[in-house]
Protein backbone atom coordinates (compact mmCIF):
# COMPACT_ATOMS: atom_id res chain seq x y z
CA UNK A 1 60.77 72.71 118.34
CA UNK A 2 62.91 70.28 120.31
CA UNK A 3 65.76 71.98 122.34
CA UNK A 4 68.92 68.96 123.24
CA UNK A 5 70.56 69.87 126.25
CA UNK A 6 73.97 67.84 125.86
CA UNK A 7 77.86 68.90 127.38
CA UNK A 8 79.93 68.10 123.88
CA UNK A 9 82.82 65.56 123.99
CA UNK A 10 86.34 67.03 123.47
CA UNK A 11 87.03 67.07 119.62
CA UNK A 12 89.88 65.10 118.05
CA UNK A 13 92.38 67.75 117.85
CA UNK A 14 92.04 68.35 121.96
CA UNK A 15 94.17 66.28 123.77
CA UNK A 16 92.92 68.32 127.09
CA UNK A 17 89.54 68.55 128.42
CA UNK A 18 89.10 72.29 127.83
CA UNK A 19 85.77 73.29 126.11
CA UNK A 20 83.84 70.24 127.81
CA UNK A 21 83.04 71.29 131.30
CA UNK A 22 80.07 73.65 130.09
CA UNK A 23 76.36 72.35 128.78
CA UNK A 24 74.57 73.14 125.58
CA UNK A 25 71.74 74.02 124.54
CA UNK A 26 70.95 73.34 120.51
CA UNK A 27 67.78 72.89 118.71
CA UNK A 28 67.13 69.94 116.43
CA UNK A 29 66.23 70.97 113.20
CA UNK A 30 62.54 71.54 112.27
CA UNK A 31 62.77 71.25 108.29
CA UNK A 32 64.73 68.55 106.40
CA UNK A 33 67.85 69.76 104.85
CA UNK A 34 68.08 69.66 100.79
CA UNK A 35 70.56 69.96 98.01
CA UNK A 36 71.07 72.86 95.95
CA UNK A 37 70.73 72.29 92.21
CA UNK A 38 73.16 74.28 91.06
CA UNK A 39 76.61 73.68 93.83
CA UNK A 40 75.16 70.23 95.62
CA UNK A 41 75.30 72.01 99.07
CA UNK A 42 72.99 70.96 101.36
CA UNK A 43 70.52 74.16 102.55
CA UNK A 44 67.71 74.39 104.85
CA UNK A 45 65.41 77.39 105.45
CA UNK A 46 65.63 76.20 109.40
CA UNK A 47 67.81 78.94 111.20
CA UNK A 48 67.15 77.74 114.61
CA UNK A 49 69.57 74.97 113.81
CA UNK A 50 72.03 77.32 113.65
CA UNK A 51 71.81 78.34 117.53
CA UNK A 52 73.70 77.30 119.89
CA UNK A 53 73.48 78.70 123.79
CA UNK A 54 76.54 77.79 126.22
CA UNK A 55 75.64 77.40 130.38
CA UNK A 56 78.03 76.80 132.88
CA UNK A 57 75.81 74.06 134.58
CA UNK A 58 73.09 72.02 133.69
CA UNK A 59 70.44 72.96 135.76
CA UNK A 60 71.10 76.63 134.16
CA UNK A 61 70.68 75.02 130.85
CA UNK A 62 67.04 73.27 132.39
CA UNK A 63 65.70 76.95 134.08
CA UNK A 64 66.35 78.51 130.81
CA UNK A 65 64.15 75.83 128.70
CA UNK A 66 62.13 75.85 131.14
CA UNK A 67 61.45 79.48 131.47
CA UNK A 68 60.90 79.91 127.88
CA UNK A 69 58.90 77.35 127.51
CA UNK A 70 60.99 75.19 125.00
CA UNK A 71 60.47 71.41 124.89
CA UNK A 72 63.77 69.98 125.90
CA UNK A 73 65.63 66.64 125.92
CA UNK A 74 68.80 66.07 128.23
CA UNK A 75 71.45 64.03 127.17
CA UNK A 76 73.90 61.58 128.76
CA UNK A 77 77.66 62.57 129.60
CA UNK A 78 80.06 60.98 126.76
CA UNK A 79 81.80 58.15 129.11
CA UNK A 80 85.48 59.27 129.14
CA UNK A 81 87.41 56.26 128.14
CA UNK A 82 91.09 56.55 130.25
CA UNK A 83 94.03 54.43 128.27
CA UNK A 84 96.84 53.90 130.74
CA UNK A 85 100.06 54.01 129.37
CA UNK A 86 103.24 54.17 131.05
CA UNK A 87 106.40 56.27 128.93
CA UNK A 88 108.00 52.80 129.13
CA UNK A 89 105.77 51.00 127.10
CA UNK A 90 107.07 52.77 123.87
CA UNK A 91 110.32 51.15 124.11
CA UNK A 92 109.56 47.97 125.62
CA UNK A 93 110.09 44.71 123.77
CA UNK A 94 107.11 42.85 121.75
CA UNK A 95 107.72 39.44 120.18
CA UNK A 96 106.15 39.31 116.99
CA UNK A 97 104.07 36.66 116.23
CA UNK A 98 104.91 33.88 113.72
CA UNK A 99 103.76 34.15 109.96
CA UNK A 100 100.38 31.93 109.60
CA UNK A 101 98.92 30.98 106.58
């Protein structure tokens, strides 16, 4: 059972950084997932997938694997891509291209 120790990237509705400072730990699922005959829902009889443990550093996140013995994988920090944009630029003029064929 692989544990991936990863901090998550802000979600599209965020516009702040809250929720991304602290690390995760999740395991990867050990049995594939399958559809159910009857609704088409995907199922799995894997309940590990469904834990997820929250540290406030990662080297907390490392001890704890580490402790308990669970293979682990650390991930890479999401690179935070900045967009400057001054207030300005909403109102400043753009000449439009010409129509080409």
């Amino acid at each position: 059972m692989l544990a991936r120790i990863y901090r998550p990237a802000k979600t599209a509705m965020q516009s702040g950084r809250a929720k991304t400072h602290r690390w995760m730990l999740a395991f990867e699922p050990a049995a594939a997932r399958t559809p159910d005959p009857l609704m088409g829902w995907t199922q799995t009889t894997d309940t590990d997938g469904q834990v997820r443990l929250v540290f406030d550093s990662r080297d907390l996140a490392v001890a704890y694997a580490q402790h308990h013995g669970l293979a682990f994988e650390v991930l890479p920090d999401p690179e935070a891509r900045k967009i400057v944009k001054s207030y300005a630029d909403n109102f400043a003029f753009q000449r439009k291209q010409p129509w080409t064929h």
